[in-house]
Structure formats: structure tokens, C-alpha cells
N, C-alpha and C. Protein backbone atom coordinates (compact mmCIF):
# COMPACT_ATOMS: atom_id res chain seq x y z
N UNK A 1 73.65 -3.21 110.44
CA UNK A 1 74.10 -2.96 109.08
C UNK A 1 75.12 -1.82 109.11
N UNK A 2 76.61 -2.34 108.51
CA UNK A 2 77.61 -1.11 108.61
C UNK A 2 77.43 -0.27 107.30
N UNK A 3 77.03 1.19 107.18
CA UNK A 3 76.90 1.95 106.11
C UNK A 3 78.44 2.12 105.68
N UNK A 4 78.43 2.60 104.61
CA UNK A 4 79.33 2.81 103.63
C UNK A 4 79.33 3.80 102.63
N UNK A 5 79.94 4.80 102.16
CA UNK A 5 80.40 5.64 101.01
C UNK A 5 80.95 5.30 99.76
N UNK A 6 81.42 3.92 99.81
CA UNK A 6 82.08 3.46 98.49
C UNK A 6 80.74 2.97 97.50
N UNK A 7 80.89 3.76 96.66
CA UNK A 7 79.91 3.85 95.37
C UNK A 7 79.93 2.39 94.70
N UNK A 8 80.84 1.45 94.72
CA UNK A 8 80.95 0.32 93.93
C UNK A 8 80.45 -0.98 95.57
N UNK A 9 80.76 -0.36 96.60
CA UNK A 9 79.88 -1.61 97.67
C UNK A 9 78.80 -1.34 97.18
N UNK A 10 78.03 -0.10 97.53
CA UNK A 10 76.94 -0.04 97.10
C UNK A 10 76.22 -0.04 95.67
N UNK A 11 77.28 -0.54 94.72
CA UNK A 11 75.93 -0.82 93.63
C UNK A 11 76.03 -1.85 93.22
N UNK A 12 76.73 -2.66 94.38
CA UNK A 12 77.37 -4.47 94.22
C UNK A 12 76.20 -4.79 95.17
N UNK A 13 75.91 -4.27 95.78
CA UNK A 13 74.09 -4.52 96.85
C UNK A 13 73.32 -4.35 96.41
N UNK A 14 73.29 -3.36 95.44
CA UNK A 14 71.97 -3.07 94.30
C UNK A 14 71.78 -3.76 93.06
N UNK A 15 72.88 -4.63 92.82
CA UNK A 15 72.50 -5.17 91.51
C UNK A 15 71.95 -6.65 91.39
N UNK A 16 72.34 -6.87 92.41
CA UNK A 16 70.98 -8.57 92.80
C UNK A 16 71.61 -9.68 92.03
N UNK A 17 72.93 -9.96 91.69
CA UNK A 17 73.58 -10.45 90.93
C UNK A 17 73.22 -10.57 89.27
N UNK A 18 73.25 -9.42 89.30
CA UNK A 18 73.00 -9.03 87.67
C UNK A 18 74.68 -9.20 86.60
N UNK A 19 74.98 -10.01 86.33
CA UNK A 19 76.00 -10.68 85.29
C UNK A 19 76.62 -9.97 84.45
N UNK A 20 75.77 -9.08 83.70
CA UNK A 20 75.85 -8.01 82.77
C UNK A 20 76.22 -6.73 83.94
N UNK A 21 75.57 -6.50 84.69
CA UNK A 21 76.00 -5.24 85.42
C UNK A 21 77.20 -5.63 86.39
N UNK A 22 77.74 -6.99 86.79
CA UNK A 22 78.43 -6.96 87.61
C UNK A 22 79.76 -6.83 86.77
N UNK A 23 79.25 -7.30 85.32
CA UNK A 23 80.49 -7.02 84.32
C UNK A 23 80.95 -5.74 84.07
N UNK A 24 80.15 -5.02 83.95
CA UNK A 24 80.42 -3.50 83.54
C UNK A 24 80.71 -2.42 84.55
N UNK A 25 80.44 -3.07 86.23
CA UNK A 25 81.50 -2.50 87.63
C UNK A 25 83.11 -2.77 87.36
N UNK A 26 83.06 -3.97 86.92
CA UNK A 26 84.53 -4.70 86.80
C UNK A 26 84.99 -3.82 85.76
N UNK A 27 84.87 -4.10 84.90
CA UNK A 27 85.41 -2.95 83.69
C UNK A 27 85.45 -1.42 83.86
N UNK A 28 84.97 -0.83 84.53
CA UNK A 28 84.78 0.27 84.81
C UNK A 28 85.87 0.84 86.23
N UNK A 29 85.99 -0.11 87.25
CA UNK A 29 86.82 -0.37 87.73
C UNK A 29 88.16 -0.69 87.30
N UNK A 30 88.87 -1.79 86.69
CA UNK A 30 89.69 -1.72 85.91
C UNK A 30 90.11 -0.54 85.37
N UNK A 31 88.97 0.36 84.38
CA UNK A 31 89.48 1.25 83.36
C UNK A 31 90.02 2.25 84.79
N UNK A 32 89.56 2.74 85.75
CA UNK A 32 90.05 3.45 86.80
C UNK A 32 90.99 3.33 87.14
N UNK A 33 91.33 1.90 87.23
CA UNK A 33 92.70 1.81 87.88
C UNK A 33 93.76 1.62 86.82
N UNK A 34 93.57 1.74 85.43
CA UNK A 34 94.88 1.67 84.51
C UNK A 34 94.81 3.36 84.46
N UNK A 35 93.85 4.21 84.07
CA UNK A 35 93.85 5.35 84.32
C UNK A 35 94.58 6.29 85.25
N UNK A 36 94.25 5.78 86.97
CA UNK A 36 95.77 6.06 88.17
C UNK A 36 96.55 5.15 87.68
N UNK A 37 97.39 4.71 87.65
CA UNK A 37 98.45 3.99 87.08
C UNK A 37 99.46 4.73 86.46
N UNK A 38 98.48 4.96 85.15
CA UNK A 38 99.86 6.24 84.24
C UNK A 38 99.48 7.17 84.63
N UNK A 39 98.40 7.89 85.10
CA UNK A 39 98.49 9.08 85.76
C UNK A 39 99.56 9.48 86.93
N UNK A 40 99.76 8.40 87.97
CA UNK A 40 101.07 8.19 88.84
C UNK A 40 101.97 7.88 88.91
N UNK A 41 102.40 7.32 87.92
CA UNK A 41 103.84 7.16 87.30
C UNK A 41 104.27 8.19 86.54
N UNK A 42 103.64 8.35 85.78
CA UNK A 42 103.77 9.84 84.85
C UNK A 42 104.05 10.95 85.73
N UNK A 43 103.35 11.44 86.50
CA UNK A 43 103.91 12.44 87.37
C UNK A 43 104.89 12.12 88.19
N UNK A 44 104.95 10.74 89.17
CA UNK A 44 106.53 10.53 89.37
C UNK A 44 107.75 10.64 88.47
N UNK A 45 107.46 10.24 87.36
CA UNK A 45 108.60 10.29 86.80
C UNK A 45 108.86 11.84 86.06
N UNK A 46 108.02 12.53 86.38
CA UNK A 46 107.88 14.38 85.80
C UNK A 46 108.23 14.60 84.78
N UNK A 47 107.14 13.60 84.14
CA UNK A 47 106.74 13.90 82.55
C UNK A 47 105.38 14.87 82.46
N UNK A 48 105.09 15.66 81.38
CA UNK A 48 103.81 15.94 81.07
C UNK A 48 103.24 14.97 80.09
N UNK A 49 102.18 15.09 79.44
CA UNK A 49 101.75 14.08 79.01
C UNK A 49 102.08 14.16 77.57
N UNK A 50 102.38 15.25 76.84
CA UNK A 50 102.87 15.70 75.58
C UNK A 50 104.48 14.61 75.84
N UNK A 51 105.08 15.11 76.38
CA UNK A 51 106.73 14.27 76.68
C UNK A 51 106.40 12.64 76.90
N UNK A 52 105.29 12.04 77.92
CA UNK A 52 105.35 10.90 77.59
C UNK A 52 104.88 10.37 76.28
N UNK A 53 103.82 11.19 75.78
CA UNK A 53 103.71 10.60 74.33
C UNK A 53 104.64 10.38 73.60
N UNK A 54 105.54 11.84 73.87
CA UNK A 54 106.89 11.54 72.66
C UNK A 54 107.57 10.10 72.96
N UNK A 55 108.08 10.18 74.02
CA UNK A 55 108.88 9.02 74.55
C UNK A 55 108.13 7.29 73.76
N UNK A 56 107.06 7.59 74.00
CA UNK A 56 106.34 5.97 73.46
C UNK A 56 106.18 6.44 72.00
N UNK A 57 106.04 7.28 71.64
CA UNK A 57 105.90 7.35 69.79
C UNK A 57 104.21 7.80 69.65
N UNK A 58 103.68 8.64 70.17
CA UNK A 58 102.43 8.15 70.15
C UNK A 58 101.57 9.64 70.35
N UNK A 59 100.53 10.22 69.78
CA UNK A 59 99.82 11.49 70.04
C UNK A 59 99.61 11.92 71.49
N UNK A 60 99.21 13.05 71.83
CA UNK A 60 99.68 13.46 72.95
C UNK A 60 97.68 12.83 73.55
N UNK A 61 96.87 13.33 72.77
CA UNK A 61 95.72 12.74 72.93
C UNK A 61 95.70 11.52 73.46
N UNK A 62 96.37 10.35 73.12
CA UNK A 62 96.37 9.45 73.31
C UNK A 62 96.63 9.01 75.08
N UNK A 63 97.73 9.41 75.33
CA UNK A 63 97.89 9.66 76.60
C UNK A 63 96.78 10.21 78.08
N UNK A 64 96.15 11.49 76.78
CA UNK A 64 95.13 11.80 78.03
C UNK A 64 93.75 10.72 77.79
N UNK A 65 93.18 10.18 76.77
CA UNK A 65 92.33 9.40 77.18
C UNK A 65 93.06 8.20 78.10
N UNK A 66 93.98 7.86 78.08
CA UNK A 66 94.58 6.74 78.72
C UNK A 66 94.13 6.97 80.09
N UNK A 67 94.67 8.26 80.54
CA UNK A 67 94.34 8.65 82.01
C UNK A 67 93.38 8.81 82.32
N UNK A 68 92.00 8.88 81.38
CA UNK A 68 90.94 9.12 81.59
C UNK A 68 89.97 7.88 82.11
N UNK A 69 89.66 7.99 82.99
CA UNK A 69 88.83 6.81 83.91
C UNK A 69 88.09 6.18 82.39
N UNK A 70 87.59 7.23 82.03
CA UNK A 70 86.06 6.91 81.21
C UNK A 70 86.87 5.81 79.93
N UNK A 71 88.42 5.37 80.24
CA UNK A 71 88.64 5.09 79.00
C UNK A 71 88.34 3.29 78.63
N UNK A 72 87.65 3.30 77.15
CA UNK A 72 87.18 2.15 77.13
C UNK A 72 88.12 0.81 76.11
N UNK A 73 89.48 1.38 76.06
CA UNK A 73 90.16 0.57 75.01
C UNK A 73 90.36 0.69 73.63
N UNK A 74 89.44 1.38 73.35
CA UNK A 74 89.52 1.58 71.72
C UNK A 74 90.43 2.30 71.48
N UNK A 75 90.93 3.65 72.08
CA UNK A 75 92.13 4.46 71.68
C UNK A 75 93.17 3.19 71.47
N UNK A 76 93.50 2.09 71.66
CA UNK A 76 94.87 1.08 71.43
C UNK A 76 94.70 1.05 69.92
N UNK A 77 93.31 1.09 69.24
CA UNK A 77 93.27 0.68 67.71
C UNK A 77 93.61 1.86 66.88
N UNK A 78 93.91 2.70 67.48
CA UNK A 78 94.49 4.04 66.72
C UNK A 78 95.77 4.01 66.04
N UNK A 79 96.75 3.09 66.97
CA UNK A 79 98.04 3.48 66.95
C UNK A 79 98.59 1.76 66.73
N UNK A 80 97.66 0.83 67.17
CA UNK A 80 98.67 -0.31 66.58
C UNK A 80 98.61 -0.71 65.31
């Protein structure tokens, strides 16, 4: 058995094909990776996050939940 450190192998072994939990890795995952996304573009392009808000029209808040892993979508109903 090869051990591992990645927190999502291991709770894809622990969940016994649980449907509901394999849903909420995926989503949680996802939200991580739109989170790096504008977090790494944004700093490539050497914005702060106040300046990219301006640029899209949009609170500066808005931006940092974006980057925020934990983020679950609802900040979009703020602003459309």
C-alpha cells in the first residue's frame, strides 16, 4: 500500500462511495481551484484586489471571497 499526504486521496478512501460526500469533495475542490485562478492571474497581472474590483465594476469584498477557497457561489447573487 503506497501512503499518501493528499487530503482529498485520502478522504476519496474514506468515503466508501458516499454520493453526497463524493459531491461535496468535487465542489470543494472546484471552489479551490477558481479561488487559485484569480488569485494567480491577479497577481500576474499586478493588480490588488481593490483595482481588480474597479476594473470589473464590482466591491472590493467581492473579489476577496472569490479568492477564498471557502467560496460557495452565492457572492455572484450580489452583483448580478
Amino acid at each position: 500500500m503506497v501512503k499518501t499526504s493528499d487530503a482529498l486521496k485520502i478522504i476519496n478512501k474514506m468515503n466508501h462511495g458516499d454520493p453526497e460526500l463524493e459531491d461535496m469533495i468535487a465542489q470543494a475542490s472546484l471552489n479551490a481551484d477558481v479561488a487559485q485562478l484569480i488569485y494567480e492571474h491577479r497577481n500576474k497581472a499586478g493588480l490588488t484586489q481593490k483595482q481588480l474590483a474597479e476594473l470589473v465594476g464590482i466591491e472590493e469584498s467581492i473579489i476577496t471571497q472569490l479568492e477564498d477557497a471557502d467560496f460557495d457561489g452565492k457572492v455572484f447573487l450580489s452583483f448580478l
